[in-house]
C-alpha atoms as a PDB file:
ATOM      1  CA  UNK A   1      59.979   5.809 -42.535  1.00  0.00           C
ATOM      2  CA  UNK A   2      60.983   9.670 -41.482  1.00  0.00           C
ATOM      3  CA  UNK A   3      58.084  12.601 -41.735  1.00  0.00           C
ATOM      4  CA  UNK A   4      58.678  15.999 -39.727  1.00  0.00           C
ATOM      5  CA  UNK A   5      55.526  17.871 -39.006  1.00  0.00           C
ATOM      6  CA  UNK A   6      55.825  21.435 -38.968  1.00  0.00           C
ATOM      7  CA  UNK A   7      53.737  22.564 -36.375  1.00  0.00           C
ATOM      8  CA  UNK A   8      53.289  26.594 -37.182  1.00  0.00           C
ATOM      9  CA  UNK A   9      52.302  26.876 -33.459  1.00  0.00           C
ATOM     10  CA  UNK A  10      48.961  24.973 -33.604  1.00  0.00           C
ATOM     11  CA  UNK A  11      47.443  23.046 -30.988  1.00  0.00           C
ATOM     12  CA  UNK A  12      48.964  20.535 -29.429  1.00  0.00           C
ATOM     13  CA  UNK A  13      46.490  17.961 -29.428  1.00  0.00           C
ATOM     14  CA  UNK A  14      45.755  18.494 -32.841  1.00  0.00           C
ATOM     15  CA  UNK A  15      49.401  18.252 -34.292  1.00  0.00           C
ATOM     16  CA  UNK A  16      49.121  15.125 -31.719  1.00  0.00           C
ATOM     17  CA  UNK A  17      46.729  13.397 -32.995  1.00  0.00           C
ATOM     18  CA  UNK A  18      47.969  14.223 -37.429  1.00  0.00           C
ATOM     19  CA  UNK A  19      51.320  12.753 -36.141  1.00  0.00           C
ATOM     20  CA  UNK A  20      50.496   9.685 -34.621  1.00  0.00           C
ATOM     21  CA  UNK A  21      48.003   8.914 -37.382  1.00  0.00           C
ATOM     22  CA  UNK A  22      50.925   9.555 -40.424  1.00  0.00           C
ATOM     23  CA  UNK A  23      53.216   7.570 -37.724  1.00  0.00           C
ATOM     24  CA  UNK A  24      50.383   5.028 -38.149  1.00  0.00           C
ATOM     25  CA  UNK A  25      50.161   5.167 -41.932  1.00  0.00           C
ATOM     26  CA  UNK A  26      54.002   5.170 -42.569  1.00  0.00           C
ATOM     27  CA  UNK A  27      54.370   2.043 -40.459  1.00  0.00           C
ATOM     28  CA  UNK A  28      51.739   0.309 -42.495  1.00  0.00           C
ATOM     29  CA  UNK A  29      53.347   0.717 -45.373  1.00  0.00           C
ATOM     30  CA  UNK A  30      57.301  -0.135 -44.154  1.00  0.00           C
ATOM     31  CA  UNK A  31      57.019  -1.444 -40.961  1.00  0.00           C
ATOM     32  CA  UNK A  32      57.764   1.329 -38.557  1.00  0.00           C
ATOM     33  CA  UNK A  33      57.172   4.950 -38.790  1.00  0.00           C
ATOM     34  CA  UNK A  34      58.561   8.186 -37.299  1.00  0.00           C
ATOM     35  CA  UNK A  35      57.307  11.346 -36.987  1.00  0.00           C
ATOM     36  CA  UNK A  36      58.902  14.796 -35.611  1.00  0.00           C
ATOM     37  CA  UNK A  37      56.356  17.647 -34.523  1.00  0.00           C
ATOM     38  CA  UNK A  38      58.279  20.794 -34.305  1.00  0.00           C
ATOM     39  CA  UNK A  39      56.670  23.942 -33.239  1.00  0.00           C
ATOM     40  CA  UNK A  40      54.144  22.936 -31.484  1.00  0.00           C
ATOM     41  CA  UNK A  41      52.473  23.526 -28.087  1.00  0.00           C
ATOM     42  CA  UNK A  42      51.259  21.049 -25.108  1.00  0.00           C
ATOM     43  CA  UNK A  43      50.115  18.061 -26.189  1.00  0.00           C
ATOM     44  CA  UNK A  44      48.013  16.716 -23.337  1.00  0.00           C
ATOM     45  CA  UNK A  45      48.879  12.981 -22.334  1.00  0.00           C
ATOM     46  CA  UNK A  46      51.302  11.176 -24.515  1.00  0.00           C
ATOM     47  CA  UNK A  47      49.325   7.514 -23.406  1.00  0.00           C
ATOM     48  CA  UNK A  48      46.404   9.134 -25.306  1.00  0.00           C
ATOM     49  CA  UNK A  49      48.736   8.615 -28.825  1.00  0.00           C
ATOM     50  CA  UNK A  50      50.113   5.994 -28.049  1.00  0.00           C
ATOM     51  CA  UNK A  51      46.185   4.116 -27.367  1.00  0.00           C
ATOM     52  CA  UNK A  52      45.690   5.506 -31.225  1.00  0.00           C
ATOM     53  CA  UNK A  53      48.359   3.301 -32.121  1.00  0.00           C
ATOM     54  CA  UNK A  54      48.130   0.086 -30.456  1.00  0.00           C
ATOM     55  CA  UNK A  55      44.033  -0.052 -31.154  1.00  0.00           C
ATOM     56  CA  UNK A  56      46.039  -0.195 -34.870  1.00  0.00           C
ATOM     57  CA  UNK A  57      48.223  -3.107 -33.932  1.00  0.00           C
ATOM     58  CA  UNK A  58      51.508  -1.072 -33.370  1.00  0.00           C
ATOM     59  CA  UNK A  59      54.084  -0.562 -30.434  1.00  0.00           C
ATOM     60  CA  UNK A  60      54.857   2.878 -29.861  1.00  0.00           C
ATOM     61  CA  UNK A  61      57.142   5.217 -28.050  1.00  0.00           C
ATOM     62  CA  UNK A  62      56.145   9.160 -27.897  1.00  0.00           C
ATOM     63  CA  UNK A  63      57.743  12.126 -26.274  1.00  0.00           C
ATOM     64  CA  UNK A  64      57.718  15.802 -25.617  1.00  0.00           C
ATOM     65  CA  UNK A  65      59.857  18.351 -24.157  1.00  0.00           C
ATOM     66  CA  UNK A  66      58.401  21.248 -22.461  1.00  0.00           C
ATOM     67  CA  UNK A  67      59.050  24.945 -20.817  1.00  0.00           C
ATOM     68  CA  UNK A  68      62.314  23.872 -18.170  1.00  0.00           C
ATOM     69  CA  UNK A  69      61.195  23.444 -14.667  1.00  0.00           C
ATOM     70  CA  UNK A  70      63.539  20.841 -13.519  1.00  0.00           C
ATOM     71  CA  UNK A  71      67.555  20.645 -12.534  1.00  0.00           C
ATOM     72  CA  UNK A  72      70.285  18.446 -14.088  1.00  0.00           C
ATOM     73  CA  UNK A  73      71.061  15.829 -12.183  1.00  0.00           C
ATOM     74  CA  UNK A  74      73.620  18.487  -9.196  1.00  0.00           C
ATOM     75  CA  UNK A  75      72.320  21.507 -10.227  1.00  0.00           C
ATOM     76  CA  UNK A  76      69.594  23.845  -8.819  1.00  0.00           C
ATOM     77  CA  UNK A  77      68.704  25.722 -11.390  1.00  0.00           C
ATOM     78  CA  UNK A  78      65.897  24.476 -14.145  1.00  0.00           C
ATOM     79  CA  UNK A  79      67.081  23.223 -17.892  1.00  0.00           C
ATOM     80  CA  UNK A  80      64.903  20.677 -18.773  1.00  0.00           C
ATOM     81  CA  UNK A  81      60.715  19.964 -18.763  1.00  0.00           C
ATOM     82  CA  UNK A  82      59.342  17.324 -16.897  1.00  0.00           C
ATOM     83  CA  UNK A  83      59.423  15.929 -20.266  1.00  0.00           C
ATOM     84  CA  UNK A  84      57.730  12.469 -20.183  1.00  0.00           C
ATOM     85  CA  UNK A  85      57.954   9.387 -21.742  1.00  0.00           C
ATOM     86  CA  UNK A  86      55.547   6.965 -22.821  1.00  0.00           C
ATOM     87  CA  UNK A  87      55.127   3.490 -24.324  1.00  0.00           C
ATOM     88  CA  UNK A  88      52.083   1.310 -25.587  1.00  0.00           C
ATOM     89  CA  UNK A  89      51.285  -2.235 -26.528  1.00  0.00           C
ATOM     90  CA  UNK A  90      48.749  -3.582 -27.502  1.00  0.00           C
ATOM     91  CA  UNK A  91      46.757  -6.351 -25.561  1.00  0.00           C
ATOM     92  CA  UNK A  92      44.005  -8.799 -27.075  1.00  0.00           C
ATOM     93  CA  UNK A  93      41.107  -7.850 -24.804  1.00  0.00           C
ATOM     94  CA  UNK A  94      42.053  -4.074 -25.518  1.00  0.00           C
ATOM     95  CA  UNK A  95      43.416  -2.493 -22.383  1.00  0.00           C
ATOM     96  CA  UNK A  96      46.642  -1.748 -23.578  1.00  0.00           C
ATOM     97  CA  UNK A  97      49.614  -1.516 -21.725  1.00  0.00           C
ATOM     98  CA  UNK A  98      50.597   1.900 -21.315  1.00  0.00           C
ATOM     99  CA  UNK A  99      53.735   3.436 -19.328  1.00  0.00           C
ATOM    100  CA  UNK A 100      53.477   7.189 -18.533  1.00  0.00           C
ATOM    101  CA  UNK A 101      55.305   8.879 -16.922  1.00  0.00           C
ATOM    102  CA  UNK A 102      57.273  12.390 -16.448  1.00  0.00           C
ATOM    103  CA  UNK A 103      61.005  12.006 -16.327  1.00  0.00           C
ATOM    104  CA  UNK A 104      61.061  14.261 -13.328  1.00  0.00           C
ATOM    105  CA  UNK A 105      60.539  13.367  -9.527  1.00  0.00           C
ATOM    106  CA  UNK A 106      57.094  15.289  -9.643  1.00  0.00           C
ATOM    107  CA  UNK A 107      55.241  17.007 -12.485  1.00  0.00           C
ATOM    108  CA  UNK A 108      54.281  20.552 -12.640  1.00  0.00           C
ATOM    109  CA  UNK A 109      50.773  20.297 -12.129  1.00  0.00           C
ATOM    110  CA  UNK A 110      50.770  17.604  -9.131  1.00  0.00           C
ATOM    111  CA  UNK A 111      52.801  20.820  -7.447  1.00  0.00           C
ATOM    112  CA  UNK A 112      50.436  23.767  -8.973  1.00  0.00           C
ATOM    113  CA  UNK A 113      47.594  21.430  -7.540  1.00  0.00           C
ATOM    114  CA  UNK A 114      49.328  21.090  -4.040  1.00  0.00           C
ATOM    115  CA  UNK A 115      49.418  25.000  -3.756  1.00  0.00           C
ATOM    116  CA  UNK A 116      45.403  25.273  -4.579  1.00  0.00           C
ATOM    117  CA  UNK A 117      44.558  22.785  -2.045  1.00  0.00           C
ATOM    118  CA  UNK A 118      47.668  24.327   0.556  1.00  0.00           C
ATOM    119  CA  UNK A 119      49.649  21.262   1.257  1.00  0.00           C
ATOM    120  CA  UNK A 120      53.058  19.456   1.053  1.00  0.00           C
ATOM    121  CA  UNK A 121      54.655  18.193  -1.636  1.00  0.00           C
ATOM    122  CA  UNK A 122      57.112  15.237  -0.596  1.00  0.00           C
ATOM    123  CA  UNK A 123      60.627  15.872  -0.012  1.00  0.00           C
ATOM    124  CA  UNK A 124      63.142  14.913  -1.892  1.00  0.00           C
ATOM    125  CA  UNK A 125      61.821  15.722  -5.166  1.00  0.00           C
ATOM    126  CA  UNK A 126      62.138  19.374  -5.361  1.00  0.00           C
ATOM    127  CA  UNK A 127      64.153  22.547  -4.242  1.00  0.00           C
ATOM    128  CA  UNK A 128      63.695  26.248  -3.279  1.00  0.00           C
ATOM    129  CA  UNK A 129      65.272  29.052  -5.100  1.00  0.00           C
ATOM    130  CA  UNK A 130      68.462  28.792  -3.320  1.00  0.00           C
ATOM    131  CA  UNK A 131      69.081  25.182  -4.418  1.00  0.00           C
ATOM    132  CA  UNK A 132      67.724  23.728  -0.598  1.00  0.00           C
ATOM    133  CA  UNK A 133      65.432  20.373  -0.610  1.00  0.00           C
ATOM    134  CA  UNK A 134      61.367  21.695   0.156  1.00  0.00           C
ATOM    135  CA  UNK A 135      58.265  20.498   0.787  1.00  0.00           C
ATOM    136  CA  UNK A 136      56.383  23.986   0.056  1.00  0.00           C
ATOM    137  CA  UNK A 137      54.920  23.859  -3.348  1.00  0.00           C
ATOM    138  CA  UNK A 138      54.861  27.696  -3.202  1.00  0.00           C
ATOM    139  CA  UNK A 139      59.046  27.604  -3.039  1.00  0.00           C
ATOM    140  CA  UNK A 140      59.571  24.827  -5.330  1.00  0.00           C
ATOM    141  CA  UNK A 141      57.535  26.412  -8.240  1.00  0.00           C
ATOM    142  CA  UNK A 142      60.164  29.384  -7.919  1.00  0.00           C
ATOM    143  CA  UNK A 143      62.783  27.178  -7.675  1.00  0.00           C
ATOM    144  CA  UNK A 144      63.303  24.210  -9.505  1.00  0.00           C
ATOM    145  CA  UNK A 145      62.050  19.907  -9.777  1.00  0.00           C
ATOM    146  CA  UNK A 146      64.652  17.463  -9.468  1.00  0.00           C
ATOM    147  CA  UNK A 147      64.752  14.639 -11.879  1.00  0.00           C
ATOM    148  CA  UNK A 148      63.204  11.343 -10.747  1.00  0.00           C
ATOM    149  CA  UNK A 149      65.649   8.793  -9.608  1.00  0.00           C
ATOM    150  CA  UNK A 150      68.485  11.029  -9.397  1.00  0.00           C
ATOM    151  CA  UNK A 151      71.555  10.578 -12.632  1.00  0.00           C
ATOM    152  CA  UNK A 152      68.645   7.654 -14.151  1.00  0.00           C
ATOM    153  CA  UNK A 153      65.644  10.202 -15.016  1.00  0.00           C
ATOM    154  CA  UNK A 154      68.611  13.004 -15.505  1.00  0.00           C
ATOM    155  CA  UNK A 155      69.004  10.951 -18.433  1.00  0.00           C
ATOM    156  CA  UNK A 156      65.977   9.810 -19.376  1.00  0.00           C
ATOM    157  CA  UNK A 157      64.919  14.046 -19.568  1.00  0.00           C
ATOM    158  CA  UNK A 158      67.659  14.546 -21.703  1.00  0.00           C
ATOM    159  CA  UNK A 159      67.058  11.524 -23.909  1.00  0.00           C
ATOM    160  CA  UNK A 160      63.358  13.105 -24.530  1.00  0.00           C
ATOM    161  CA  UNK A 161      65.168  16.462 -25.323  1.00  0.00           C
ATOM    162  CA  UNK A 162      66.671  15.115 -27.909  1.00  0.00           C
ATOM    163  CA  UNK A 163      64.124  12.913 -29.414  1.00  0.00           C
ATOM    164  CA  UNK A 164      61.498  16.173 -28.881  1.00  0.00           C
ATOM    165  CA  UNK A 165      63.550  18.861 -29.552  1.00  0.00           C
ATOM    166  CA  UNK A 166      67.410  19.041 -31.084  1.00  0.00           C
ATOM    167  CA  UNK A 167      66.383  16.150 -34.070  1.00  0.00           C
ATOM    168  CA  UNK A 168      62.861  17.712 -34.736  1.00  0.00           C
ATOM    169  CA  UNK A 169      64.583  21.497 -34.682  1.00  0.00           C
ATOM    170  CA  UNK A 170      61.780  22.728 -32.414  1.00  0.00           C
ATOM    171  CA  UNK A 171      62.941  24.531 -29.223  1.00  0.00           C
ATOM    172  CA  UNK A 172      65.208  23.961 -27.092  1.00  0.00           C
ATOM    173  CA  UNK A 173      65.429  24.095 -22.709  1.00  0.00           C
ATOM    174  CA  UNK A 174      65.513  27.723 -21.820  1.00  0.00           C
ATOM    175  CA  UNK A 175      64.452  28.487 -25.876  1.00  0.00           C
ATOM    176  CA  UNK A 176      60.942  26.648 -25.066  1.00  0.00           C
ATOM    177  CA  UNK A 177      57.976  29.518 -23.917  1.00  0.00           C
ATOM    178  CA  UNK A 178      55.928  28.977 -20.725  1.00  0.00           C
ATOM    179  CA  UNK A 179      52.279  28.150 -21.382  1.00  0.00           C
ATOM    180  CA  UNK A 180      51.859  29.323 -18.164  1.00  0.00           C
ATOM    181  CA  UNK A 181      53.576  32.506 -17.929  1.00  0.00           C
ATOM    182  CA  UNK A 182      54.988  33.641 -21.465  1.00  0.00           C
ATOM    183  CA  UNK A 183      52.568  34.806 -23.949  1.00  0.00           C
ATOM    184  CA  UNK A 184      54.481  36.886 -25.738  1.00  0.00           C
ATOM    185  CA  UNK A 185      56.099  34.248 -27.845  1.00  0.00           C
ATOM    186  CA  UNK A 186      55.382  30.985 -28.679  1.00  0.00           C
ATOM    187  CA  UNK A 187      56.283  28.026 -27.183  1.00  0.00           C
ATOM    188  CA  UNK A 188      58.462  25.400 -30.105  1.00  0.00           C
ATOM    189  CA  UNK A 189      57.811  22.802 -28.339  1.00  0.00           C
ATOM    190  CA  UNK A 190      58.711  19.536 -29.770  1.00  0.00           C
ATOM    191  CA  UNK A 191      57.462  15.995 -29.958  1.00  0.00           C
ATOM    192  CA  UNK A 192      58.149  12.840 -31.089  1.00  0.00           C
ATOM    193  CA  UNK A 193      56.199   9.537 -31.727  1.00  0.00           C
ATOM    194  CA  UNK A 194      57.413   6.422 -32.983  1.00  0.00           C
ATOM    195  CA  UNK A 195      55.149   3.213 -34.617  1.00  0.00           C
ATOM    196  CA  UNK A 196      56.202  -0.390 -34.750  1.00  0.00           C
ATOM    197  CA  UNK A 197      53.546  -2.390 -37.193  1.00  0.00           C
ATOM    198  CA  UNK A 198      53.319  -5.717 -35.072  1.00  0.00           C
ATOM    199  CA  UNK A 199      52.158  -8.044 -37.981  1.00  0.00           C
ATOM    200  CA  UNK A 200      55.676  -6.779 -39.720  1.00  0.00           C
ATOM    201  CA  UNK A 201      57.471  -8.735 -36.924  1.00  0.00           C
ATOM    202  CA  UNK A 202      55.421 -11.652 -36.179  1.00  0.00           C
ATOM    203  CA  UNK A 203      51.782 -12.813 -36.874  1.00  0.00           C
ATOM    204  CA  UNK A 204      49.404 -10.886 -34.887  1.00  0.00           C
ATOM    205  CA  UNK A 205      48.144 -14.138 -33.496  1.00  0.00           C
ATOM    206  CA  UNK A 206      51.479 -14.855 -31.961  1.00  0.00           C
ATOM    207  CA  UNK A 207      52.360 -11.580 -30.330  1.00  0.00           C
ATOM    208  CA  UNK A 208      48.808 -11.763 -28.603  1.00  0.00           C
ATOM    209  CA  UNK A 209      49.726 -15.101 -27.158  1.00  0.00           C
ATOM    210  CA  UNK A 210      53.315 -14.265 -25.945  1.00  0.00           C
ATOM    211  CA  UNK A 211      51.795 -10.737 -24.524  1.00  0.00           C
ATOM    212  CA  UNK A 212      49.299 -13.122 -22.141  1.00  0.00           C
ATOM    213  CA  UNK A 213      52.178 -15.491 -21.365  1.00  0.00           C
ATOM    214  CA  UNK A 214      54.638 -12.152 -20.116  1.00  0.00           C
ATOM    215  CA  UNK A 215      51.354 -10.701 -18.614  1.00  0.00           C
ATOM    216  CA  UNK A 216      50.960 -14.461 -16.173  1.00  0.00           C
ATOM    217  CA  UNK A 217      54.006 -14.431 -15.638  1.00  0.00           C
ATOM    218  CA  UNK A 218      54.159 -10.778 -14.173  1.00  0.00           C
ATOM    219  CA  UNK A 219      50.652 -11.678 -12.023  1.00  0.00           C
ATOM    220  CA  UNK A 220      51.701 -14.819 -11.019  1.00  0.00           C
ATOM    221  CA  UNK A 221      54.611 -13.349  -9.157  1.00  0.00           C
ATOM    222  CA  UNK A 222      55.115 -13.747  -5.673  1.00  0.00           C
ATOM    223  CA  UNK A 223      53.771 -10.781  -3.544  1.00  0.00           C
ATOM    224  CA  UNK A 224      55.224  -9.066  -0.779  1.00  0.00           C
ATOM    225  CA  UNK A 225      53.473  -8.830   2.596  1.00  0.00           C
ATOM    226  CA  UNK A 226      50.806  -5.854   2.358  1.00  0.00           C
ATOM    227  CA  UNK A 227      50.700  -6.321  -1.369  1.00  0.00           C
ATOM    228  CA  UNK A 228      46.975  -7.381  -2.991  1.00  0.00           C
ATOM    229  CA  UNK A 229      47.568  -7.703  -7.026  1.00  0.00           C
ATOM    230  CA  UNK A 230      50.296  -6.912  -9.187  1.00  0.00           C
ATOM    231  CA  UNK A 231      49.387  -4.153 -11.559  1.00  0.00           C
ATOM    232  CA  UNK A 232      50.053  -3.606 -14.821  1.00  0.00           C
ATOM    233  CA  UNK A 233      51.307  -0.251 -15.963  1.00  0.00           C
ATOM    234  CA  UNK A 234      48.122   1.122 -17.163  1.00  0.00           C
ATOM    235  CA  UNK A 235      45.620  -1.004 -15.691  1.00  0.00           C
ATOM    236  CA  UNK A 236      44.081   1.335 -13.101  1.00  0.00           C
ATOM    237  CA  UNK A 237      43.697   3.853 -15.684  1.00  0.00           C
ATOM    238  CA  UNK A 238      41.463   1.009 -17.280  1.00  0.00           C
ATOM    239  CA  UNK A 239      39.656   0.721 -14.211  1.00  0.00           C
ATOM    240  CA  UNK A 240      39.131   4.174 -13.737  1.00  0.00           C
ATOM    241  CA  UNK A 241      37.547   4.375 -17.326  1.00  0.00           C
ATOM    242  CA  UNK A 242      35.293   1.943 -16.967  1.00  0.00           C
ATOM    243  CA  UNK A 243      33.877   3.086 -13.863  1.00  0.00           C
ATOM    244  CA  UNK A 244      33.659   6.431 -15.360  1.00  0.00           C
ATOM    245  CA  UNK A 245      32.045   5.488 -18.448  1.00  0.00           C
ATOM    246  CA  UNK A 246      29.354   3.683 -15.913  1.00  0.00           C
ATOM    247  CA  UNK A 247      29.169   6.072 -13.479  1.00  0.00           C
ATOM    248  CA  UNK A 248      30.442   9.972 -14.965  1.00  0.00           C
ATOM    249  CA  UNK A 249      33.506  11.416 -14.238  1.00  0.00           C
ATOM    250  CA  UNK A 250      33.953  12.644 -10.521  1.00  0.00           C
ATOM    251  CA  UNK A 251      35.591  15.887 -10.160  1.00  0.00           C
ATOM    252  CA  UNK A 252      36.644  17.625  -6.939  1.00  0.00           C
ATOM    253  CA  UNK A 253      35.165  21.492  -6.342  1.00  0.00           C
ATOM    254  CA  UNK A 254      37.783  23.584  -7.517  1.00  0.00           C
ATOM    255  CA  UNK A 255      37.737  21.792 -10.394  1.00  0.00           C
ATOM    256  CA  UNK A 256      33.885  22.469 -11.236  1.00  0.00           C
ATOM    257  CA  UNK A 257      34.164  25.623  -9.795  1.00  0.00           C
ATOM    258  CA  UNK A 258      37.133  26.939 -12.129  1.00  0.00           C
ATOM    259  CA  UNK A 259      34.748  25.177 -14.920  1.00  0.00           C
ATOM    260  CA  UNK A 260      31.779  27.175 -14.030  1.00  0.00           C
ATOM    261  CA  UNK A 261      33.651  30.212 -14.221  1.00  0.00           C
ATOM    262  CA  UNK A 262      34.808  30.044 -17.014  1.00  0.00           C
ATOM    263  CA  UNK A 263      31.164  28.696 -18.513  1.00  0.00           C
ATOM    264  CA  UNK A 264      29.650  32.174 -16.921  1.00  0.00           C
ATOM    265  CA  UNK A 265      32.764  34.235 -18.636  1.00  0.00           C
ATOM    266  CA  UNK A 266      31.809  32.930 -22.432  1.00  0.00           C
ATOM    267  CA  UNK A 267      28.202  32.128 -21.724  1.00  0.00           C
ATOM    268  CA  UNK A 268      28.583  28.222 -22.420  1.00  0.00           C
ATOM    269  CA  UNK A 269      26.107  25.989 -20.728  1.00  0.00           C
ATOM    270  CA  UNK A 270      27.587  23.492 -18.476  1.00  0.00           C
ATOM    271  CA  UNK A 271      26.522  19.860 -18.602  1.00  0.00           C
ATOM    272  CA  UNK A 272      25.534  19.743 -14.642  1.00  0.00           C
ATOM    273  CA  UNK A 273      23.116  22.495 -15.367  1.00  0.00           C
ATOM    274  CA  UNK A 274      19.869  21.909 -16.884  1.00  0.00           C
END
């Protein structure tokens, strides 16, 4: 049920994408498979693997540690990545849920994306380079990100740092490279991605039909005041697709203009341009 991928510093979405697929395979075959990527670089989003695996019928867990940006629950000074954690499952109509999220109180790029459009970042959720709370994104990406939820996402970051890194024997906290700043060595980072084969457990018939019972009883709770619709983790990502696959993607300036640039720097045409 075990397979470690070695990596040899290859893309991260491609080592990604061969792991959750052998994950896939293996779990065919015995029920659940695991697979370590060590040596490897950024992945992208982990709900993207773990979509491969429920459109095959599988639960799935996957993880990845990353360059350290963020404290130990009472310290100030970085250790671990915002190393997130995902889960999928599968749903009949195919929207799967899927839970995504960084183990830290903000991720990286929500705070390298408040310092291109020059504003806050909330407080509580990061700290200068002297260990004080901040709300400049400018400060907080010299100093450090505290975990989310205080001693509960602490743990969760180390959990993933063990799953990602110590078992698969790719890098380590301060061992892992910046992809933003070191490129003088490469990176180790380490992922891992785990595959439950439904039909295994139960009849896929079955699961379906106790999915839709958990998912009525989650939308048939009782709202609070101010509160529309209970959402499910994942479904306004759904939304989002569809509307994108009807309407194109919408992307802000900076965005297209960082595109273009780089279009005009390797001659590539650019779909907006005819």
């Amino acid at each position: 049920a075990l397979y470690l991928l070695e990596g040899n510093d290859g893309s991260g979405q491609v080592l990604g994408q061969m792991a959750m697929l052998k994950a896939i395979e293996i779990a065919d075959k015995v029920g659940i498979g695991i697979v370590g990527v060590q040596n490897s670089n950024h992945f992208g989003a982990n709900s993207y693997y773990n979509q491969l695996a429920a459109e095959a019928n599988k639960i799935s867990i996957v993880t990845t540690n990353s360059f350290p940006i963020v404290a130990p629950h009472g310290g100030m000074s970085p250790v671990f990545g915002t190393n997130p954690f995902a889960f999928g499952a599968p749903v009949r109509n195919g929207q799967s849920i899927l839970v995504d999220f960084s183990t830290s109180g903000i991720s990286g790029a929500m705070i390298r994306k408040a310092i291109a459009e020059k504003r806050n970042i909330p407080i509580g959720v990061a700290l200068d380079e002297n260990g004080n709370d901040t709300t400049d994104p400018e400060r907080a990406s010299r100093g450090s990100i505290l975990p989310m939820a205080g001693a509960k996402g602490y743990c969760l970051g180390l959990m993933v740092e063990i799953l990602s890194g110590v078992i698969t024997g790719s890098a380590i906290s301060n061992e892992i490279g910046s992809v933003w700043k070191n490129f003088n060595k490469s990176n180790r980072v380490g992922h891992f991605f785990l595959a439950i084969d439904i039909p295994s457990i139960m009849p896929l018939e079955m699961y379906y039909n106790r999915i839709e019972d958990l998912i009525i009883y989650i939308k048939e709770a009782k709202k609070r005041e101010g509160i529309d619709e209970i959402l499910l983790p994942g479904e306004t990502r759904w939304r989002h697709y569809q509307q994108s696959i009807e309407d194109g993607l919408q992307l802000n300036k900076n965005i297209v203009d960082e595109l273009q640039s780089l279009a005009d720097e390797f001659k590539i045409m650019v779909p907006w341009k005819k």
